[in-house]
C-alpha atoms as a PDB file:
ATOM      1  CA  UNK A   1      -5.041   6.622  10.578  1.00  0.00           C
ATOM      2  CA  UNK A   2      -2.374   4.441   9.718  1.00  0.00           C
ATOM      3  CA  UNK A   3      -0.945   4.296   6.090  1.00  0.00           C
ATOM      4  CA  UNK A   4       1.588   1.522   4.925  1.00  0.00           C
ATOM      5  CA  UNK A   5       3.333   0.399   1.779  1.00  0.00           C
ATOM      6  CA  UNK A   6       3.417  -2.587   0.695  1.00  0.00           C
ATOM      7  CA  UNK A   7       5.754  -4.081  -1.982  1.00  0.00           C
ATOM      8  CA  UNK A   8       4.939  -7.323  -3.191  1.00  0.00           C
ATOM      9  CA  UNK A   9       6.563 -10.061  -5.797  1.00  0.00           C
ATOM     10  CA  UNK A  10       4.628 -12.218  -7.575  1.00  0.00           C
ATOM     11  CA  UNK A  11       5.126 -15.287  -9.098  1.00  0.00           C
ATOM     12  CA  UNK A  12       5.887 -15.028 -12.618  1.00  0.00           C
ATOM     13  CA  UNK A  13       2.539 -15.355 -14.128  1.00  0.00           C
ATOM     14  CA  UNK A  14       0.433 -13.957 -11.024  1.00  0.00           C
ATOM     15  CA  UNK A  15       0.894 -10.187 -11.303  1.00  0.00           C
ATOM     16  CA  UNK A  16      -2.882  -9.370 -12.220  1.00  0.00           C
ATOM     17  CA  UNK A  17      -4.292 -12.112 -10.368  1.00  0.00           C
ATOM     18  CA  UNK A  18      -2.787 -10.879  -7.355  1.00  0.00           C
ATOM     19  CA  UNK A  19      -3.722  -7.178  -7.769  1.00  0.00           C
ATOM     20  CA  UNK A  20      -7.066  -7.967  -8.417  1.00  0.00           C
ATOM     21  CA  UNK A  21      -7.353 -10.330  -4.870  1.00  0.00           C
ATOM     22  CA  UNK A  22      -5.180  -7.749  -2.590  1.00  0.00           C
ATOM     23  CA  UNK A  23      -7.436  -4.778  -4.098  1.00  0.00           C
ATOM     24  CA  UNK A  24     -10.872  -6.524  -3.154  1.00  0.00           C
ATOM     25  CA  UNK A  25      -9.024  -6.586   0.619  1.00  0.00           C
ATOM     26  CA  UNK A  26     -10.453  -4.450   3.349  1.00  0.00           C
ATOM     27  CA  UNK A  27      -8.265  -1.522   4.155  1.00  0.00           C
ATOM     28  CA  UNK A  28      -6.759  -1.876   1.065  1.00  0.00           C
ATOM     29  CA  UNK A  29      -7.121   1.209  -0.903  1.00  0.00           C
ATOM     30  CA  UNK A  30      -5.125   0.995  -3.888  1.00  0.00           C
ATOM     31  CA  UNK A  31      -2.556  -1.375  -5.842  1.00  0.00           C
ATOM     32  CA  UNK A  32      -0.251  -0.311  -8.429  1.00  0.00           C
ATOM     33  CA  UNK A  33       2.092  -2.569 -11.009  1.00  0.00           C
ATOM     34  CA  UNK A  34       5.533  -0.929 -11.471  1.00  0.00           C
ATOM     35  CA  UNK A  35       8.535  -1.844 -12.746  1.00  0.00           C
ATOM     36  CA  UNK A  36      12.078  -2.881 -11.334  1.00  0.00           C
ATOM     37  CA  UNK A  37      12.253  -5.236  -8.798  1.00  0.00           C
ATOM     38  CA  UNK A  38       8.787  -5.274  -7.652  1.00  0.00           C
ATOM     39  CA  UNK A  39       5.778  -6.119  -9.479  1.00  0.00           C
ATOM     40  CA  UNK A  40       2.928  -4.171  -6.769  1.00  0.00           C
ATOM     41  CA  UNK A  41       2.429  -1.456  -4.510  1.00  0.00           C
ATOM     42  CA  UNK A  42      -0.197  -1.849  -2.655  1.00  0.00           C
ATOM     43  CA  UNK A  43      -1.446   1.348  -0.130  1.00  0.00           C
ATOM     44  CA  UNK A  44      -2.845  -0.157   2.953  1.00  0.00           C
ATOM     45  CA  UNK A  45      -5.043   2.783   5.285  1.00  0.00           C
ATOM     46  CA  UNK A  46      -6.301   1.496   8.327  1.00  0.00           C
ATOM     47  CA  UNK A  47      -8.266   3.134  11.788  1.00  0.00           C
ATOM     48  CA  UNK A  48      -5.198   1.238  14.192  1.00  0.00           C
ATOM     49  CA  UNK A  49      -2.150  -0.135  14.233  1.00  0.00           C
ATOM     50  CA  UNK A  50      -3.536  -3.870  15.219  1.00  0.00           C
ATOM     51  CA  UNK A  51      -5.908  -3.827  11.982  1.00  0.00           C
ATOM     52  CA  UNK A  52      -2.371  -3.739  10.032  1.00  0.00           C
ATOM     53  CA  UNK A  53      -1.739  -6.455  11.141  1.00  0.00           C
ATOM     54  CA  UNK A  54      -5.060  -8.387   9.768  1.00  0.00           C
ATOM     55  CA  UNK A  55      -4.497  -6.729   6.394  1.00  0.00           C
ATOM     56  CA  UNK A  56      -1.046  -7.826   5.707  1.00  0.00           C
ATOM     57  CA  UNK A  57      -0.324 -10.668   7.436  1.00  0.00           C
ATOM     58  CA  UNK A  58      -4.156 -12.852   7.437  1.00  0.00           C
ATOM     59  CA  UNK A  59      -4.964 -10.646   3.881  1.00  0.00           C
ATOM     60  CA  UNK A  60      -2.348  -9.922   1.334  1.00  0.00           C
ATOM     61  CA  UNK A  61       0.586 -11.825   2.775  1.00  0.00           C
ATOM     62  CA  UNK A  62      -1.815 -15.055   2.536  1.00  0.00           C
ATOM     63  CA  UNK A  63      -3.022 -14.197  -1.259  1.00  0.00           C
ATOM     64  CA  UNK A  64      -1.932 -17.458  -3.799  1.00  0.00           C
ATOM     65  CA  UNK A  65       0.816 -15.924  -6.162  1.00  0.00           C
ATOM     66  CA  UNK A  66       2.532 -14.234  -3.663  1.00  0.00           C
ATOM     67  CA  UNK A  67       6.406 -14.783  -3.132  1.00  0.00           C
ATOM     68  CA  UNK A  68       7.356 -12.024  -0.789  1.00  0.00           C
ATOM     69  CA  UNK A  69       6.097  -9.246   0.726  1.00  0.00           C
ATOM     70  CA  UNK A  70       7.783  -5.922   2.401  1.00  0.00           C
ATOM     71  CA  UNK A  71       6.153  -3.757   4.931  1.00  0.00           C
ATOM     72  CA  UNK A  72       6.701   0.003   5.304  1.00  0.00           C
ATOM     73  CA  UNK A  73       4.345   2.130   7.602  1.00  0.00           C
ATOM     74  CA  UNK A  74       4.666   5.919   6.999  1.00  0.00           C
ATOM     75  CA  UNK A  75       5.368   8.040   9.711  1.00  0.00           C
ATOM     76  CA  UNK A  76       3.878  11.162   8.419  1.00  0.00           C
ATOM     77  CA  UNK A  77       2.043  12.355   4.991  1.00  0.00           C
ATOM     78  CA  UNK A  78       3.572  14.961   2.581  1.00  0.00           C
ATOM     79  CA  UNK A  79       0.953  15.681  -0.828  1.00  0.00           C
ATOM     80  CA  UNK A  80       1.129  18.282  -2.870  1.00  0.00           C
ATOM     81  CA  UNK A  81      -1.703  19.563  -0.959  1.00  0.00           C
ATOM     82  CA  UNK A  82       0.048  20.217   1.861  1.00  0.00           C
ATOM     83  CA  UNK A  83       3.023  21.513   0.095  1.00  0.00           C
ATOM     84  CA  UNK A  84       0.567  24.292  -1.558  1.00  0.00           C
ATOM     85  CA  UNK A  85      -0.624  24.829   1.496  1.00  0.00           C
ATOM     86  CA  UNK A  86       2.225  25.843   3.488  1.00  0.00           C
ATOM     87  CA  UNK A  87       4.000  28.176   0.647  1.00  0.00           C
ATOM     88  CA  UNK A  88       0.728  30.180   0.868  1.00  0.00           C
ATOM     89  CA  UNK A  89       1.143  31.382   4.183  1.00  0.00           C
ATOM     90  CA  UNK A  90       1.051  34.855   4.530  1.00  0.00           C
ATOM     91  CA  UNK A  91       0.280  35.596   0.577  1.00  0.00           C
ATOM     92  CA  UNK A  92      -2.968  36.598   1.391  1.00  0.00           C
END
């Protein structure tokens, strides 16, 4: 599984318009608004490396509204599952 980040400005007027377009994407799974420099977050989780590619680029990057878009791909997943997790060894 590959997991990416994608932060996204909008045009000015655009911001829910967009969400709503880039969460109806395949291999999108969520979008968030925040504040500061960005207006979205989107969380892109896809089988392959290659299908990033179609999500991003042909997908989101090509949604009306858009101004610019910035790529991240995480290397490796820390939740607070996994943080639980690992403290408990050996308390048992």
């Amino acid at each position: 599984m590959v997991t990416a980040l994608v932060f996204i400005r909008t045009k000015v007027d655009a911001v829910n318009d967009v969400a709503e377009t880039i969460a109806a994407i395949d291999g999108v799974s969520e979008v968030y608004s925040v504040t500061g420099d960005l207006d979205l977050v989107a969380i892109v989780r896809v089988r392959v490396l290659d299908d990033l590619s179609a999500v991003v680029t042909d997908g989101i990057a090509k949604t009306p509204g858009i101004a610019q878009t910035e790529t991240h791909i995480a290397f490796r997943t820390y939740s607070r599952h996994d943080l639980e997790s690992a403290f408990a060894i050996g308390l048992d």
